[in-house]
Protein backbone atom coordinates (compact mmCIF):
# COMPACT_ATOMS: atom_id res chain seq x y z
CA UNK A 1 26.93 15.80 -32.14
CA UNK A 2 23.76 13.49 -31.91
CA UNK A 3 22.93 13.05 -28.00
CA UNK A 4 22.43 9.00 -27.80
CA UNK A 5 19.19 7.96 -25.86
CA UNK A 6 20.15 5.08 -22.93
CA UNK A 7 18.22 1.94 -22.79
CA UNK A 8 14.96 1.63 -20.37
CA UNK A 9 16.93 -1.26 -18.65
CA UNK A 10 19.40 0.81 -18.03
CA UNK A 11 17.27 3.83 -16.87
CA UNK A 12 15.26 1.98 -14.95
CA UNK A 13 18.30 0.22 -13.24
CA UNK A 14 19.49 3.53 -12.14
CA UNK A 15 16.27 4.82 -11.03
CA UNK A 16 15.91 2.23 -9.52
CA UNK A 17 18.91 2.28 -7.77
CA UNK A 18 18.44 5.56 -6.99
CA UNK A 19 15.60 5.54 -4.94
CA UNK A 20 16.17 2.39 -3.37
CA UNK A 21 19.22 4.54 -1.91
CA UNK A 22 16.59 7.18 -0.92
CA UNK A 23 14.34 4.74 0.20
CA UNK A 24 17.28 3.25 2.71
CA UNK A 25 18.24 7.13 3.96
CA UNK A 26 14.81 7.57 4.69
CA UNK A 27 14.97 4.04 6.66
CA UNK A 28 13.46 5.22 9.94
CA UNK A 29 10.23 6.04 8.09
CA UNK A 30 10.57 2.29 6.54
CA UNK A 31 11.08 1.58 10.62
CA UNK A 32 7.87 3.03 11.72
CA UNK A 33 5.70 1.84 8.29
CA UNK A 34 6.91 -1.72 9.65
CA UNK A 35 6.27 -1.07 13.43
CA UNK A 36 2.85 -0.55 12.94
CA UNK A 37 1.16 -3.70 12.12
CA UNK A 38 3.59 -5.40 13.90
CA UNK A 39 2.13 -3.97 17.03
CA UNK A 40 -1.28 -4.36 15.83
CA UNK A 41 -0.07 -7.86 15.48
CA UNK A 42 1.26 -8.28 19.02
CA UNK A 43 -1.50 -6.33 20.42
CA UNK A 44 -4.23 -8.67 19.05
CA UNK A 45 -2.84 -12.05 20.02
CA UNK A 46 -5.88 -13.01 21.86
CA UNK A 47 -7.78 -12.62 19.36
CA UNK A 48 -5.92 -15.39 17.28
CA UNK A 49 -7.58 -17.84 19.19
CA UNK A 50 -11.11 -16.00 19.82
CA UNK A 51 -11.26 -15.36 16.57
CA UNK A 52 -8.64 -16.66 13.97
CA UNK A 53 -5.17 -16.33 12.87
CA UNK A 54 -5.75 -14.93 9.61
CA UNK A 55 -8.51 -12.42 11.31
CA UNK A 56 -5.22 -10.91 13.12
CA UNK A 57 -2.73 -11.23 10.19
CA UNK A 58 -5.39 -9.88 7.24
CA UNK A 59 -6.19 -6.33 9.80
CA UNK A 60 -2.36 -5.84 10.48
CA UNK A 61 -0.92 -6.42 7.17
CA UNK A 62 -4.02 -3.90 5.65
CA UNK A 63 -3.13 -1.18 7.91
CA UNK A 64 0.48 -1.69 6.75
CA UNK A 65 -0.64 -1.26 2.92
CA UNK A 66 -2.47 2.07 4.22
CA UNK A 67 0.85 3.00 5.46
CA UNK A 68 2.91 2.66 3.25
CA UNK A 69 0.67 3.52 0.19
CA UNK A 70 -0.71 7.13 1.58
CA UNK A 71 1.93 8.22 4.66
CA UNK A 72 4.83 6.58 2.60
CA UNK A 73 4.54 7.30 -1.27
CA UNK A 74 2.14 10.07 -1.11
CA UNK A 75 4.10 12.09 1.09
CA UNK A 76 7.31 11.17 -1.12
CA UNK A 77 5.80 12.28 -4.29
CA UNK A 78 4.69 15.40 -3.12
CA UNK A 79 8.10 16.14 -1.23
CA UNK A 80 10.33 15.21 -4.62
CA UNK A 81 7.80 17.62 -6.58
CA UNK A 82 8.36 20.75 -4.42
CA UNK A 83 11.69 20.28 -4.37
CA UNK A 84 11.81 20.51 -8.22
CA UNK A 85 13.32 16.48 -8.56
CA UNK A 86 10.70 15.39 -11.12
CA UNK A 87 11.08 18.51 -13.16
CA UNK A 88 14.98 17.87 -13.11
CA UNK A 89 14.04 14.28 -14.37
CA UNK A 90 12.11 15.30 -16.98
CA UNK A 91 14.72 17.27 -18.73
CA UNK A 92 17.18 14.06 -18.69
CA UNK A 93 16.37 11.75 -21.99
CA UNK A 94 13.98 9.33 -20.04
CA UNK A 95 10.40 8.83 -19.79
CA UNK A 96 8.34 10.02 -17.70
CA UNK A 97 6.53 6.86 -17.13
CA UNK A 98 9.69 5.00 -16.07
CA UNK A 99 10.12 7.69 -13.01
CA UNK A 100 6.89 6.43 -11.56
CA UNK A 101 7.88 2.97 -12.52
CA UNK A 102 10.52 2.62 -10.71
CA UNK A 103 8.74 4.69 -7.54
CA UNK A 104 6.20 2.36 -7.40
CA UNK A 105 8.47 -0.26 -8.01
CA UNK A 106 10.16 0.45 -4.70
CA UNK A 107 6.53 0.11 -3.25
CA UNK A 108 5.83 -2.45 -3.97
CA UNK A 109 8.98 -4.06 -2.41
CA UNK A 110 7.79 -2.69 0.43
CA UNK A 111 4.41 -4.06 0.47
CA UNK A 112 6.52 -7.47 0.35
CA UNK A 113 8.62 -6.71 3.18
CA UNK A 114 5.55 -5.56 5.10
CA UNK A 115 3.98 -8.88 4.47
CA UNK A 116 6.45 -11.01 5.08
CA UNK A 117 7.59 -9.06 8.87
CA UNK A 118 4.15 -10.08 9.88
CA UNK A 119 4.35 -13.37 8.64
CA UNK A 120 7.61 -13.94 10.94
CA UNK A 121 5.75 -12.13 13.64
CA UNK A 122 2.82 -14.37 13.31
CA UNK A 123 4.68 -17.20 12.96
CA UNK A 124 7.09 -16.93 16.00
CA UNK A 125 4.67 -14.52 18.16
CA UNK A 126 1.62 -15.93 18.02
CA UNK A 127 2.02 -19.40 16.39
CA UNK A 128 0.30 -18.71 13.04
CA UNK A 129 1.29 -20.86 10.40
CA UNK A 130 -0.25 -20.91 6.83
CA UNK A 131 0.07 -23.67 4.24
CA UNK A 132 2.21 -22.95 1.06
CA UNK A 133 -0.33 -21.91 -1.13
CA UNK A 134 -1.55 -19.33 1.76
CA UNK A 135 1.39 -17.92 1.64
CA UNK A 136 1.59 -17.16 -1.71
CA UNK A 137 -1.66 -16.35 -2.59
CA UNK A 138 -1.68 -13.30 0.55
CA UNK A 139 1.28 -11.95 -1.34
CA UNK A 140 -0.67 -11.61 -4.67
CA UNK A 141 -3.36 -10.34 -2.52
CA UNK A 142 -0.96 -7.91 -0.68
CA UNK A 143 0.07 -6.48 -4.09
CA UNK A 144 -3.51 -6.08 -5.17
CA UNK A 145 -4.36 -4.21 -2.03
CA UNK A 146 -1.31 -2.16 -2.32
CA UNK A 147 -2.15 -1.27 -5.68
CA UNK A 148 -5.45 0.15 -4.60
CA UNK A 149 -3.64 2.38 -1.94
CA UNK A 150 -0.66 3.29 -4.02
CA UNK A 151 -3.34 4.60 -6.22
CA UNK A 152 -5.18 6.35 -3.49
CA UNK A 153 -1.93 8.21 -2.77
CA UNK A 154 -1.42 8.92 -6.29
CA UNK A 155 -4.84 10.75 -6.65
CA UNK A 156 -4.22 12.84 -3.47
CA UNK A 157 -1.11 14.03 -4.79
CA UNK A 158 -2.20 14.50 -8.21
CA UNK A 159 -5.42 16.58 -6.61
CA UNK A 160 -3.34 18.67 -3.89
CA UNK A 161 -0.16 20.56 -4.79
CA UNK A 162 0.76 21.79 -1.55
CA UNK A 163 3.50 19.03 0.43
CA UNK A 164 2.06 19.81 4.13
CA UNK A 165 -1.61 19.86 2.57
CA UNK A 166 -0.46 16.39 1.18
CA UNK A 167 0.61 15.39 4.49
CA UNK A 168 -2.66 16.45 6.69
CA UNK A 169 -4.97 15.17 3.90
CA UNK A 170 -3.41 11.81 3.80
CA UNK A 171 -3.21 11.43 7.90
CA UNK A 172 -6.92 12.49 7.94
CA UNK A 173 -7.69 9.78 5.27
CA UNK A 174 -5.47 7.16 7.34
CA UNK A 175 -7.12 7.76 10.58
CA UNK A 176 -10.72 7.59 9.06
CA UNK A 177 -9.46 4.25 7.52
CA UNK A 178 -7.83 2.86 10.46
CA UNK A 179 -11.08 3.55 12.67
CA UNK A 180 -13.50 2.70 10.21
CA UNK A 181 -12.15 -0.59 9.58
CA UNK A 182 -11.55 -1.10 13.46
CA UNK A 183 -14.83 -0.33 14.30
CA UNK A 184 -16.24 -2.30 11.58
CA UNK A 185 -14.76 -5.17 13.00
CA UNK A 186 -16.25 -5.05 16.31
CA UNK A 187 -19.28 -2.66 16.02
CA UNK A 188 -22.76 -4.60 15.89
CA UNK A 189 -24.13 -2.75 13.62
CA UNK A 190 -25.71 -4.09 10.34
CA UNK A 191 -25.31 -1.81 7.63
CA UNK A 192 -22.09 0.05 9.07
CA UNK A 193 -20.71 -3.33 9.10
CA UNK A 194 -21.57 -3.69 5.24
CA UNK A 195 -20.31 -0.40 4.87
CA UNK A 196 -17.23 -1.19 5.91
CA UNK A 197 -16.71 -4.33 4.44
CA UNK A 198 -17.57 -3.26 1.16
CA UNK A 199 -15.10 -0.07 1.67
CA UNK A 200 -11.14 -0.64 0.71
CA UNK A 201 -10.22 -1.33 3.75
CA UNK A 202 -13.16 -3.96 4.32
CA UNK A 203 -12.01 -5.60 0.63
CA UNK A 204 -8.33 -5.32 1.06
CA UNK A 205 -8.66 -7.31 4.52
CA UNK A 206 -11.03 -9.99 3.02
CA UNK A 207 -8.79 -11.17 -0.07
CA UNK A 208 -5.88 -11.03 2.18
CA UNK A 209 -8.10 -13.07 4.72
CA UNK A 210 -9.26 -15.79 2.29
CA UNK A 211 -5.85 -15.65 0.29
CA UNK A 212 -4.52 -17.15 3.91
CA UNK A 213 -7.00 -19.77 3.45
CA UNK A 214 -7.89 -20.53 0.10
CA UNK A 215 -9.92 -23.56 0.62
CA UNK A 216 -12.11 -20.82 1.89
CA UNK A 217 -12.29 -18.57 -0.72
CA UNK A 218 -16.13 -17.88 -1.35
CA UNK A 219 -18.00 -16.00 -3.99
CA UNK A 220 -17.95 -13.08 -1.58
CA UNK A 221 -14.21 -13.34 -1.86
CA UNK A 222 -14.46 -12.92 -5.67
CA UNK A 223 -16.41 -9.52 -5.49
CA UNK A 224 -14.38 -8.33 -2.56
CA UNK A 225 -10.80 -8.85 -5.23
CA UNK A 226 -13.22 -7.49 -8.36
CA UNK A 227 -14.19 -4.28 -6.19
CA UNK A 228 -10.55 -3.66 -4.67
CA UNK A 229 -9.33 -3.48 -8.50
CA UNK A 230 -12.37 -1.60 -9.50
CA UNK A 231 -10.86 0.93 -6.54
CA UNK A 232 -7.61 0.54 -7.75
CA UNK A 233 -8.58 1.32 -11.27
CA UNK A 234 -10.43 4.56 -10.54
CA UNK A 235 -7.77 6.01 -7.88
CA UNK A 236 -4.98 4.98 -10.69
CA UNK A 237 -6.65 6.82 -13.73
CA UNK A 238 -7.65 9.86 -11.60
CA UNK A 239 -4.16 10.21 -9.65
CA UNK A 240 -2.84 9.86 -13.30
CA UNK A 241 -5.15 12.40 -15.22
CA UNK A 242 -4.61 15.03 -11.99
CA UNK A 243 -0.93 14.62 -11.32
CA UNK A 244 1.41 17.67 -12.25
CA UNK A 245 4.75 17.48 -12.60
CA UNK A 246 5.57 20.38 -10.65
CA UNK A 247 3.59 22.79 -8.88
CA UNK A 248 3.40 25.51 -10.77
C-alpha cells in the first residue's frame, strides 16, 4: 500500500496551526515579549518631545525584536529539540524546511503585533502619529530587523545544544544588547557611539527610525538596511549550517 505524500499547503496549514496553538498556550510569554517596549515606551515619553517621536518608537519597538527573536524563538527551538518534537517531525512525510517555515512564520506575526502595540501606545500615550507611508515602511523595516534577530537566535541554538545553556547565553546576549544600545544613545562618546550605531541594534533602530520618516531617509539609512541584512545573512547561514535536529 503506497503511503500518499500531503500537499505543502496543507502541511504548512497544520503546522501552522499547530504552533500558533502553542504559541497562544504559551501566551503569558507573548504577554511579557509585548510588555516590554511598551514600558520602554511609556517610560520615555519625555523624550518624545526632547528628542523625537520616532527616537522613542524606533528604541522600543528594537528591543521588542530582541525579544522576541532571542528570549522568544531561541528558547522555543531549543525547548521543542530536547523534548524530541523535531525528531518526531522528521519521521512524518514533510520537510524539514517547512517546520522552520512555519516557526518563523509565527515570528514573524509577532514582530507585527509587536509593532503595531507600540504604534497604539504611541499613538494614544504619547501623541505620536506617523503618515501612511511611515507606517508601512517601519513594518518592512520591523521584518528586516526581525530577520536579523530571528537569525541571531537561530545561530545560538544551532551552536549550543544544551536548553538552559540556550537560555543563559541568549539573556547574556539580550542584556549586552539592551545596554549597549541604551548607552549608545546617551553616552558622549565618539567612537562607542559609532560602535553602537553600526552594531544590530544601532542598524535595526535607524531603518526603523527613518522608515517612520521617510522623507528623511539618508544615505546613512541605506548602509544601516544593507548592513542589518548583511547581519541577517551571516546569523541565517551559520544558525542553518550549525543547527541539529536533536541533541544527540
Amino acid at each position: 500500500m503506497e503511503t500518499s505524500i500531503p500537499k505543502i499547503s496543507t502541511v504548512l496549514k497544520t503546522l501552522l496551526r499547530a504552533d500558533f496553538t502553542t504559541q497562544w498556550r504559551n501566551r503569558r510569554a507573548v504577554i511579557l515579549t509585548l510588555i516590554v517596549p511598551v514600558i520602554i515606551l511609556a517610560l520615555w515619553k519625555p523624550l518624545v518631545r526632547e528628542i523625537s517621536g520616532p527616537f522613542v518608537l524606533s528604541n522600543s519597538i528594537t528591543l521588542g525584536l530582541i525579544a522576541t527573536g532571542l528570549m522568544g524563538y531561541s528558547n522555543a527551538i531549543a525547548r521543542d529539540r530536547d523534548k524530541g518534537i523535531f525528531q518526531r517531525l522528521r519521521v512524518a512525510p514533510i520537510s524539514s524546511w517547512s517546520i522552520m517555515t512555519s516557526r518563523l512564520l509565527v515570528q514573524m506575526a509577532m514582530i507585527l503585533m509587536i509593532t503595531t502595540a507600540v504604534f497604539v501606545v504611541g499613538n494614544s500615550y504619547d501623541q505620536v502619529t506617523l503618515t501612511p507611508a511611515g507606517y508601512a515602511v517601519t513594518y518592512l523595516s520591523a521584518l528586516v530587523g526581525g530577520a536579523l534577530y530571528l537569525g541571531l537566535g537561530q545561530m545560538i541554538v544551532g551552536r549550543i545544544q544544551n536548553p538552559e545553556t540556550v537560555n543563559s547565553t541568549v539573556r547574556l546576549v539580550y542584556f549586552l544588547f539592551v545596554m549597549g544600545g541604551m548607552l549608545g544613545q546617551f553616552y558622549h562618546n565618539a567612537e562607542f557611539q559609532n560602535a553602537v550605531k553600526w552594531s544590530p541594534y544601532g542598524t535595526v533602530r535607524t531603518i526603523l527610525a527613518s522608515g517612520m520618516e521617510p522623507a528623511k531617509w539618508n544615505n546613512d539609512s541605506s548602509m544601516a538596511l544593507l548592513v542589518t541584512l548583511g547581519y541577517a545573512l551571516v546569523c541565517a547561514v551559520l544558525g542553518i549550517k550549525w543547527f541539529k535536529w536533536n541533541t544527540k
